[in-house]
C-alpha atoms as a PDB file:
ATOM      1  CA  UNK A   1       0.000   0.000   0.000  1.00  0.00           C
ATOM      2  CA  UNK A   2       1.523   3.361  -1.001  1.00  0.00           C
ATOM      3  CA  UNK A   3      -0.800   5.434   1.537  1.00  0.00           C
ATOM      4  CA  UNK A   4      -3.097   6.577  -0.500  1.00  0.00           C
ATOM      5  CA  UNK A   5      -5.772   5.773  -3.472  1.00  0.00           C
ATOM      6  CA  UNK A   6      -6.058   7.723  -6.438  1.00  0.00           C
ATOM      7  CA  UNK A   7      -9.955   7.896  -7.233  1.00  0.00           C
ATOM      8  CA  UNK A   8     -10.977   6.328 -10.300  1.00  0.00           C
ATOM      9  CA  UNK A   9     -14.325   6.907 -12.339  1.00  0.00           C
ATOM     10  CA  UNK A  10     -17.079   4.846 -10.484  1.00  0.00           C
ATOM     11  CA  UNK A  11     -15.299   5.057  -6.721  1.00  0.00           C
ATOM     12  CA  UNK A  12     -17.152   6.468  -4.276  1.00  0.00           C
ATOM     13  CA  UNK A  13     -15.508   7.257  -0.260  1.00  0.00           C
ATOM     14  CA  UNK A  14     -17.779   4.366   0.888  1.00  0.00           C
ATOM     15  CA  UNK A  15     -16.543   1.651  -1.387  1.00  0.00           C
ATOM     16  CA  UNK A  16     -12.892   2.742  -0.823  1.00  0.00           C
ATOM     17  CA  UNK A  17     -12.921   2.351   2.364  1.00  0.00           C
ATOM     18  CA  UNK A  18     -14.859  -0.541   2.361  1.00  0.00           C
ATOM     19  CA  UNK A  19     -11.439  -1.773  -0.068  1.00  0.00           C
ATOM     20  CA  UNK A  20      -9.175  -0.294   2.731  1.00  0.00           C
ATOM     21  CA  UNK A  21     -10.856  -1.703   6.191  1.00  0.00           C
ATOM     22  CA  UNK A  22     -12.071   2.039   6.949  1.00  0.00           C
ATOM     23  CA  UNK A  23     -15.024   3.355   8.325  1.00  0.00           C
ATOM     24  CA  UNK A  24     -16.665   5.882   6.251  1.00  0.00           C
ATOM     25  CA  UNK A  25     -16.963   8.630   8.787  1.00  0.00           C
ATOM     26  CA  UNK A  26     -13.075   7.890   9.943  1.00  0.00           C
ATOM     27  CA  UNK A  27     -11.546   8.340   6.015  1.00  0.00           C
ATOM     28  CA  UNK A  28     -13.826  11.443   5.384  1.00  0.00           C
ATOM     29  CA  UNK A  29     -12.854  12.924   9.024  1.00  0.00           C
ATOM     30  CA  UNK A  30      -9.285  12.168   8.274  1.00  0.00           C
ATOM     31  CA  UNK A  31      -9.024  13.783   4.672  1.00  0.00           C
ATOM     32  CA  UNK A  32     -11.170  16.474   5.723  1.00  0.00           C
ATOM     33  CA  UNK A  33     -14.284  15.503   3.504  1.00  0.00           C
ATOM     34  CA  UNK A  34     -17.492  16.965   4.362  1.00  0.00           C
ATOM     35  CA  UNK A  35     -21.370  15.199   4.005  1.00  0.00           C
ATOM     36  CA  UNK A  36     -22.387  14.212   1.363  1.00  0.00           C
ATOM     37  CA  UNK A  37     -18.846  12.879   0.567  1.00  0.00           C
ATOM     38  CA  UNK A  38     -18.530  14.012  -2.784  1.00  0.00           C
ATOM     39  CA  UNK A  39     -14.961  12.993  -4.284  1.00  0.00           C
ATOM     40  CA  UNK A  40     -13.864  13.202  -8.007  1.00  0.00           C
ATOM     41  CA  UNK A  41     -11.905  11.258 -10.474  1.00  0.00           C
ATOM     42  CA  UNK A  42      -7.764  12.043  -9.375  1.00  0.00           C
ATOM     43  CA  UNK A  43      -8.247  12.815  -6.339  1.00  0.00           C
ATOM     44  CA  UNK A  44      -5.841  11.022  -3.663  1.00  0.00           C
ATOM     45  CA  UNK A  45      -7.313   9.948  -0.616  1.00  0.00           C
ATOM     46  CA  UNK A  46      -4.916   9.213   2.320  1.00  0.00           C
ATOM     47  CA  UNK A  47      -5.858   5.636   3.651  1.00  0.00           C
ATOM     48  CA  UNK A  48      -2.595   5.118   5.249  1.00  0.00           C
ATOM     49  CA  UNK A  49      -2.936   6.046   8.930  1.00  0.00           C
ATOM     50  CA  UNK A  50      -6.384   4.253  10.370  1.00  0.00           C
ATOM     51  CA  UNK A  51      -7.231   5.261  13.837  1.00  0.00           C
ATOM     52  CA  UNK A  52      -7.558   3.041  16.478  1.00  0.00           C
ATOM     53  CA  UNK A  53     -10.986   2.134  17.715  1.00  0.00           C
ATOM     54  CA  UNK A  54     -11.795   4.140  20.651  1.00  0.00           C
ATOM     55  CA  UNK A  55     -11.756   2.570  24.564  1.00  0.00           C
ATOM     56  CA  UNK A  56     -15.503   3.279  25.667  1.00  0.00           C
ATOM     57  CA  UNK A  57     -16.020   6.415  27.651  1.00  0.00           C
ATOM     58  CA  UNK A  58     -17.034   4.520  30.839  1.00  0.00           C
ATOM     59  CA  UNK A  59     -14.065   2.536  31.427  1.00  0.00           C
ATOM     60  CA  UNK A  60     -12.230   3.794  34.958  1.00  0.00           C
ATOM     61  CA  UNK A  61      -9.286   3.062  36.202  1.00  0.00           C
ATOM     62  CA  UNK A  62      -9.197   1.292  40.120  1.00  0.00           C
ATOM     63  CA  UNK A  63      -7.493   3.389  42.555  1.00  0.00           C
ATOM     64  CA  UNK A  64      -8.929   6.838  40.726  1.00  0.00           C
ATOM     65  CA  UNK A  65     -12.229   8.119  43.046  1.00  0.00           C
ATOM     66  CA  UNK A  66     -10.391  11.982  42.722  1.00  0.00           C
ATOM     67  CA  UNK A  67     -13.342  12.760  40.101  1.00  0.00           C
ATOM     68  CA  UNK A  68     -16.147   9.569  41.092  1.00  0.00           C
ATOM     69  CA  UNK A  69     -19.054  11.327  42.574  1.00  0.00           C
ATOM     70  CA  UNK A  70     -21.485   9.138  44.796  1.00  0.00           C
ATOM     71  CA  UNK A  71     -24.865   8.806  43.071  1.00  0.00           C
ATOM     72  CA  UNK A  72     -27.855  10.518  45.255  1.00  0.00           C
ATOM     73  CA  UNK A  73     -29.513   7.921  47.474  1.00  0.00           C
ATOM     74  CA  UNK A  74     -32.705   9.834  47.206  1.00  0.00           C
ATOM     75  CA  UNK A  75     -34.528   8.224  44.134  1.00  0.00           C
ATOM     76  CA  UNK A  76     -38.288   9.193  43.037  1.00  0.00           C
ATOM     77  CA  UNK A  77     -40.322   6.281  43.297  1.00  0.00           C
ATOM     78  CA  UNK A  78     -41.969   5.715  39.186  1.00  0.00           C
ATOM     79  CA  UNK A  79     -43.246   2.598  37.429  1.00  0.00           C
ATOM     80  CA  UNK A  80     -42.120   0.176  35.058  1.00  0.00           C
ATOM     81  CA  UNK A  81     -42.427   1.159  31.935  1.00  0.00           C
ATOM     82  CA  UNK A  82     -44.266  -1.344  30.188  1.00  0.00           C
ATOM     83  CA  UNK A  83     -41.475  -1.782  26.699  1.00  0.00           C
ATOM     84  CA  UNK A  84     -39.095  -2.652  29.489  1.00  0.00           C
ATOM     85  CA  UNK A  85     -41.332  -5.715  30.062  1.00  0.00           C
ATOM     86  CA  UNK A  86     -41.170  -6.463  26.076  1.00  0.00           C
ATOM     87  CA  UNK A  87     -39.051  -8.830  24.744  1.00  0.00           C
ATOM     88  CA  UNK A  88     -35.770  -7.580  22.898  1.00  0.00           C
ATOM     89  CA  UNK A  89     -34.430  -7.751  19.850  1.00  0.00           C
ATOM     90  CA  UNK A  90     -30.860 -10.047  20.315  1.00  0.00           C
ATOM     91  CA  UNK A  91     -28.010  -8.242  19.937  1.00  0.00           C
ATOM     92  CA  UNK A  92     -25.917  -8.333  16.703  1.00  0.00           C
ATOM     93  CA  UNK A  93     -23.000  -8.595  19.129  1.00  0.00           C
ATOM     94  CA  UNK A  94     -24.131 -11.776  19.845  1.00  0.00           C
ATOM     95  CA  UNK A  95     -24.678 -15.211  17.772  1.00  0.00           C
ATOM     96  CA  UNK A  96     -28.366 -14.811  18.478  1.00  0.00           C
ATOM     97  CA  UNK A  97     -28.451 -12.066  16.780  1.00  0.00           C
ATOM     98  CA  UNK A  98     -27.552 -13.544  12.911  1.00  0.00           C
ATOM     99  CA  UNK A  99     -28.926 -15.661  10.954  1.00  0.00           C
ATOM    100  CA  UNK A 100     -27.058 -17.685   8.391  1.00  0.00           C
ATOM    101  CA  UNK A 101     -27.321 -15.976   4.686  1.00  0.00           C
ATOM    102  CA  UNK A 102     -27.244 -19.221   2.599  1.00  0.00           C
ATOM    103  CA  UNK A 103     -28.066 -22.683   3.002  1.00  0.00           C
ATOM    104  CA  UNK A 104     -24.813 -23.850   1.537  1.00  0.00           C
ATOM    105  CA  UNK A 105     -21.834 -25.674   2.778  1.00  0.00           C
ATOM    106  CA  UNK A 106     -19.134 -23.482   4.086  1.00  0.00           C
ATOM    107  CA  UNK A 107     -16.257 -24.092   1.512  1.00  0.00           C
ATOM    108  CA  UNK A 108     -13.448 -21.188   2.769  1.00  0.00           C
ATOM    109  CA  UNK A 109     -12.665 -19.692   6.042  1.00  0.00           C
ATOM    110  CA  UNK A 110     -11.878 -16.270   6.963  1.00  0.00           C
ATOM    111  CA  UNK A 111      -7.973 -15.486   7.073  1.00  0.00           C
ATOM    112  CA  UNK A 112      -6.987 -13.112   9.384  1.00  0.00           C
ATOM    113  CA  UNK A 113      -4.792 -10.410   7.154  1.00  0.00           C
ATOM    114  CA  UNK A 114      -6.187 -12.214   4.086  1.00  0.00           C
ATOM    115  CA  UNK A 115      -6.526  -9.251   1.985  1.00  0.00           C
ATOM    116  CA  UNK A 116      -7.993 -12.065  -0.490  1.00  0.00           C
ATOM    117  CA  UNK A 117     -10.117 -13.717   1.692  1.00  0.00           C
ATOM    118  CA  UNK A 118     -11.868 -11.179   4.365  1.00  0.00           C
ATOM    119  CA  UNK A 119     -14.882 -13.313   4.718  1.00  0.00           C
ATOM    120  CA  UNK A 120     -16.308 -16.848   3.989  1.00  0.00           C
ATOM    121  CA  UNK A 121     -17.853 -18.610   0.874  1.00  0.00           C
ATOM    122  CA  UNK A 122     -20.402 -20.742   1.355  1.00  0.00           C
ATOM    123  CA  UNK A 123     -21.670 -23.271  -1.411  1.00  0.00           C
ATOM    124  CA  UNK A 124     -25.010 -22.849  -3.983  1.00  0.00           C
ATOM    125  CA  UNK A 125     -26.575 -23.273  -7.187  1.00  0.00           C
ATOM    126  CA  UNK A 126     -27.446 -20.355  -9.513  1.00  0.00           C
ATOM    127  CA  UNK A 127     -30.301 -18.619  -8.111  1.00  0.00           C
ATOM    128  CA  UNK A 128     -30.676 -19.654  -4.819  1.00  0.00           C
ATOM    129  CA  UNK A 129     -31.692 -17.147  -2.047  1.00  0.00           C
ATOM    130  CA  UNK A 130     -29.487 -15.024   0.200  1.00  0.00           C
ATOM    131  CA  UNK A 131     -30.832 -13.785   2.711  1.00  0.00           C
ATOM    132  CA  UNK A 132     -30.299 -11.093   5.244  1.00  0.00           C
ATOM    133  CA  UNK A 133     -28.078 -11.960   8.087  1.00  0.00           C
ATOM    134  CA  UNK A 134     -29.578  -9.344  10.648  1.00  0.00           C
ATOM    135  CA  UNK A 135     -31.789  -6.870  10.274  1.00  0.00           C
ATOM    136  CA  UNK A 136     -30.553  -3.191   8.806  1.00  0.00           C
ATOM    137  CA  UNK A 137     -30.340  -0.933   5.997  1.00  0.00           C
ATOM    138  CA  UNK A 138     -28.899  -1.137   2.348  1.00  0.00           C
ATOM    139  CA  UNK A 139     -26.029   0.970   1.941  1.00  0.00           C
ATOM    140  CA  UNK A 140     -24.382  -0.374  -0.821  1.00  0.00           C
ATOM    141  CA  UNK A 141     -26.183  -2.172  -3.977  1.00  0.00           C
ATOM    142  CA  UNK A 142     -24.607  -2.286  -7.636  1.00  0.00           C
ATOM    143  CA  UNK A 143     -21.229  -3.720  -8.996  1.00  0.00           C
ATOM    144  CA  UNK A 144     -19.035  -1.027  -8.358  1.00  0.00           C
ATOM    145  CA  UNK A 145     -16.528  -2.691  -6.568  1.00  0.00           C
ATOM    146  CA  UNK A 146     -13.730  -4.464  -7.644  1.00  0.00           C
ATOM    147  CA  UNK A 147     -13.495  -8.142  -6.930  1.00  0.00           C
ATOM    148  CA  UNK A 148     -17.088  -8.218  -5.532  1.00  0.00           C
ATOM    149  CA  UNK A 149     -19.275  -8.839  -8.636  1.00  0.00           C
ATOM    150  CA  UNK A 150     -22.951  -7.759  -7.701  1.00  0.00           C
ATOM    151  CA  UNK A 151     -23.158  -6.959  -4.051  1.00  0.00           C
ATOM    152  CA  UNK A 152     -24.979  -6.163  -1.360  1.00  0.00           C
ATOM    153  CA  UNK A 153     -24.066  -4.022   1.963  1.00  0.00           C
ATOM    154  CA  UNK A 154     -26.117  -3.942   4.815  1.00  0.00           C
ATOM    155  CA  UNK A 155     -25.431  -1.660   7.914  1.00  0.00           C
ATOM    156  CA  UNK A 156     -26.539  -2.934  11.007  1.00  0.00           C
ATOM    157  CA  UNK A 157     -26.079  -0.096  13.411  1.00  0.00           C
ATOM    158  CA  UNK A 158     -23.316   2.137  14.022  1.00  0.00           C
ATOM    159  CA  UNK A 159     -20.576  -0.432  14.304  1.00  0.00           C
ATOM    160  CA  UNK A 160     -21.579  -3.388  12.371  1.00  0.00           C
ATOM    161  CA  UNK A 161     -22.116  -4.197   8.170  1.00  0.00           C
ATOM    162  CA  UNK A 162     -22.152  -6.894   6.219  1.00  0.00           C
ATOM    163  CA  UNK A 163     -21.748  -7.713   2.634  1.00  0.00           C
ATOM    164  CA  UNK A 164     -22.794 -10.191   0.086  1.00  0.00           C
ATOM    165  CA  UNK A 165     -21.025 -10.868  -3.488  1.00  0.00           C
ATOM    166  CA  UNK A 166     -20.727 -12.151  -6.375  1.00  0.00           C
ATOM    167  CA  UNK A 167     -24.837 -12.613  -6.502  1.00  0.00           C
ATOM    168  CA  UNK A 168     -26.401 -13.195  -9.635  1.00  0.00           C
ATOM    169  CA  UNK A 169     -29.354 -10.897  -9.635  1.00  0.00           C
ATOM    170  CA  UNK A 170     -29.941  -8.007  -6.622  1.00  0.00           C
ATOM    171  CA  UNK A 171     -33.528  -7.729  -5.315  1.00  0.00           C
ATOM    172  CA  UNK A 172     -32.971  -4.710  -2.881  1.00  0.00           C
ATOM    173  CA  UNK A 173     -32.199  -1.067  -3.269  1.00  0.00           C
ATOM    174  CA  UNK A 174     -29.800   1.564  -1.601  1.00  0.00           C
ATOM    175  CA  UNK A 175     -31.638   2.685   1.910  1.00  0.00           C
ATOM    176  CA  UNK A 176     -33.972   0.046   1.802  1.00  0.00           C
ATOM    177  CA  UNK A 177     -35.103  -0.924   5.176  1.00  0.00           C
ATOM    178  CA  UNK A 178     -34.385  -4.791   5.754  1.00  0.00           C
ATOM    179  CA  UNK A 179     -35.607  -7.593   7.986  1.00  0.00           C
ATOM    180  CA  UNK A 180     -33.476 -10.296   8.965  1.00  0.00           C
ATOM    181  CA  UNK A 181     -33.992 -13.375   6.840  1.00  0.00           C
ATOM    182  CA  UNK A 182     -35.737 -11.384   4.125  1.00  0.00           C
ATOM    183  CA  UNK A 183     -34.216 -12.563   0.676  1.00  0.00           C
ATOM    184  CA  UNK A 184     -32.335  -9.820  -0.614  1.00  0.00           C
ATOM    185  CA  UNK A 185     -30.358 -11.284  -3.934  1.00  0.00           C
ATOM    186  CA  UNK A 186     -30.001 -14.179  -5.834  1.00  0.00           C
ATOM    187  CA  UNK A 187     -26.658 -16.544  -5.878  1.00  0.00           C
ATOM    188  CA  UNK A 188     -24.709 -16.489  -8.721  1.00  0.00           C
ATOM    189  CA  UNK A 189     -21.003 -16.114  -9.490  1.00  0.00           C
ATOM    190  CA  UNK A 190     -20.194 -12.614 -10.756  1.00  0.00           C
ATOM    191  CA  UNK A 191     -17.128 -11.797 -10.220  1.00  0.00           C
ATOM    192  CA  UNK A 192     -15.363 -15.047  -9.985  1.00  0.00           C
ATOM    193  CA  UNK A 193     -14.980 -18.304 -10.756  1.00  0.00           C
ATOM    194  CA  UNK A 194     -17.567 -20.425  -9.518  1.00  0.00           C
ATOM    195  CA  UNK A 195     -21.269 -19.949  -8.115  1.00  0.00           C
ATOM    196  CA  UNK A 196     -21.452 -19.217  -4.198  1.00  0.00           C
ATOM    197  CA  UNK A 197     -21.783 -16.846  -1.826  1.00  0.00           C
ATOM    198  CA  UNK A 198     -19.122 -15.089  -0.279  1.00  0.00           C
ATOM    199  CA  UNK A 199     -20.000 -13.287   2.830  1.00  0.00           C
ATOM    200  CA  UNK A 200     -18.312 -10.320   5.416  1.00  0.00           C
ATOM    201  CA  UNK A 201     -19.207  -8.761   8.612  1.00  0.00           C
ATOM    202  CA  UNK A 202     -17.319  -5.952   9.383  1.00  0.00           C
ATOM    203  CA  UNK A 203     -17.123  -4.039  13.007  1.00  0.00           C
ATOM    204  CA  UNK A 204     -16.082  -0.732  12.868  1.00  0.00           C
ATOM    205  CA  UNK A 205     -15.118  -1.018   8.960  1.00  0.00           C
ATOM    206  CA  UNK A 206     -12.566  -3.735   9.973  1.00  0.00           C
ATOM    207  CA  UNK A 207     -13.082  -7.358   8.673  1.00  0.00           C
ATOM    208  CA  UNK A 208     -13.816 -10.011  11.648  1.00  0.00           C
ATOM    209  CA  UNK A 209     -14.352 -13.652  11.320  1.00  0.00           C
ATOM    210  CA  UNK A 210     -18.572 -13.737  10.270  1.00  0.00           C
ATOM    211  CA  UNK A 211     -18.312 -17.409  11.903  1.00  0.00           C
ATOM    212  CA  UNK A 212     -17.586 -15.733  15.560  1.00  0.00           C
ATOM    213  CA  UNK A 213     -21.117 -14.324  15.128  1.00  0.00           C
ATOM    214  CA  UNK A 214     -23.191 -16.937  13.131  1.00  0.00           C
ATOM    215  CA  UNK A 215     -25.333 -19.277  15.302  1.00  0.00           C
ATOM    216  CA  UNK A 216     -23.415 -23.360  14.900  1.00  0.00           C
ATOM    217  CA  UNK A 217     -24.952 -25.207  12.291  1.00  0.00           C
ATOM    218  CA  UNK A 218     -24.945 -28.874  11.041  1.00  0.00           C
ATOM    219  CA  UNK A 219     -21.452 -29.232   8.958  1.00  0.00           C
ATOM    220  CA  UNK A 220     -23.300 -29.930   6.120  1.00  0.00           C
ATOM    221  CA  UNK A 221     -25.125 -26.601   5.668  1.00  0.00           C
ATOM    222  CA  UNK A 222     -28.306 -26.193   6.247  1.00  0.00           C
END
């Protein structure tokens, strides 16, 4: 990597640093691009120094009480409200919280520092269903970038996407609202050479293994 990408006809500040393990907001923060991210052909975008992910706010230090201020005893007295009693959605941080986008057999791993392989393929014929892994919104739909073939990019919440190539035919639009499990392309093999699915999750625009996060399944698929 020289440290930075020279934009090309097509790239948008999303898909590059989608290419680069960015987060959006980080690259356009960091090469002082303002909403709605408009780039043009030529332009160099410096992808070379990715900041770290942040420590949460809340962690403290044992020993340090200088600053801790006692909470007041004195608490007003109010009832439950009732959406506390209501069952919650599982977390996306959890395996509960995906679903499996294709019925295939797994047939690659995730490689840590892969750039090749930042997610898993998983087996199909032409024109079987992929499905949502979690619920979301459609970021990213078209053939735009390289290596991909037709894909799909769905962002969870503020830390979590995932992606699905090389499908054969795309059933969703850009800021579509999504429902895990709801069919959302078509498998095919655009892109490369042989039909299947390959699949990402990323957490905080890095690639992680999708297979810490999908619920165990029969080693057959299914």
């Amino acid at each position: 990597m020289t440290g930075f990408h020279v934009v090309e006809k097509g790239d948008t500040l999303f898909s590059i640093a989608w290419t680069y393990g960015w987060d959006y907001r980080e690259l356009a923060n960091t090469n002082s691009i303002r909403h709605p991210y408009t780039i043009y052909a030529g332009q160099k975008i410096d992808v070379s120094n990715r900041p770290l992910v942040k420590k949460s706010a809340n962690t403290t230090s044992v020993g340090k009480t200088s600053k801790w201020k006692p909470k007041q005893e004195k608490v007003t007295k109010r009832t439950a409200p009732a959406r506390l009693n209501t069952p919650k959605e599982p977390s996306i941080g959890t395996k509960k919280g995906w679903k499996w986008p294709a019925k295939g057999k797994l047939i690659e791993g995730f490689l840590a520092n892969n750039s090749q392989n930042k997610g898993i393929d998983i087996a199909g014929n032409l024109g079987e269903s992929v499905n949502a892994a979690a619920a979301g919104t459609v970021v990213y739909a078209g053939k735009g970038l390289r290596g991909y073939g037709n894909l799909v990019i769905i962002k969870h919440d503020s830390k979590f996407l995932s992606a699905y190539a090389h499908t054969s035919r795309i059933l969703v639009r850009e800021k579509e609202k999504i429902k895990a499990g709801q069919i959302i392309a078509e498998i095919g093999s655009t892109g490369t050479d042989r039909v299947k699915l390959h699949f990402e999750i990323r957490r905080n625009g890095r690639p992680v293994d999708p297979l810490q996060f999908l619920p165990k399944r029969y080693s057959g698929g299914g």
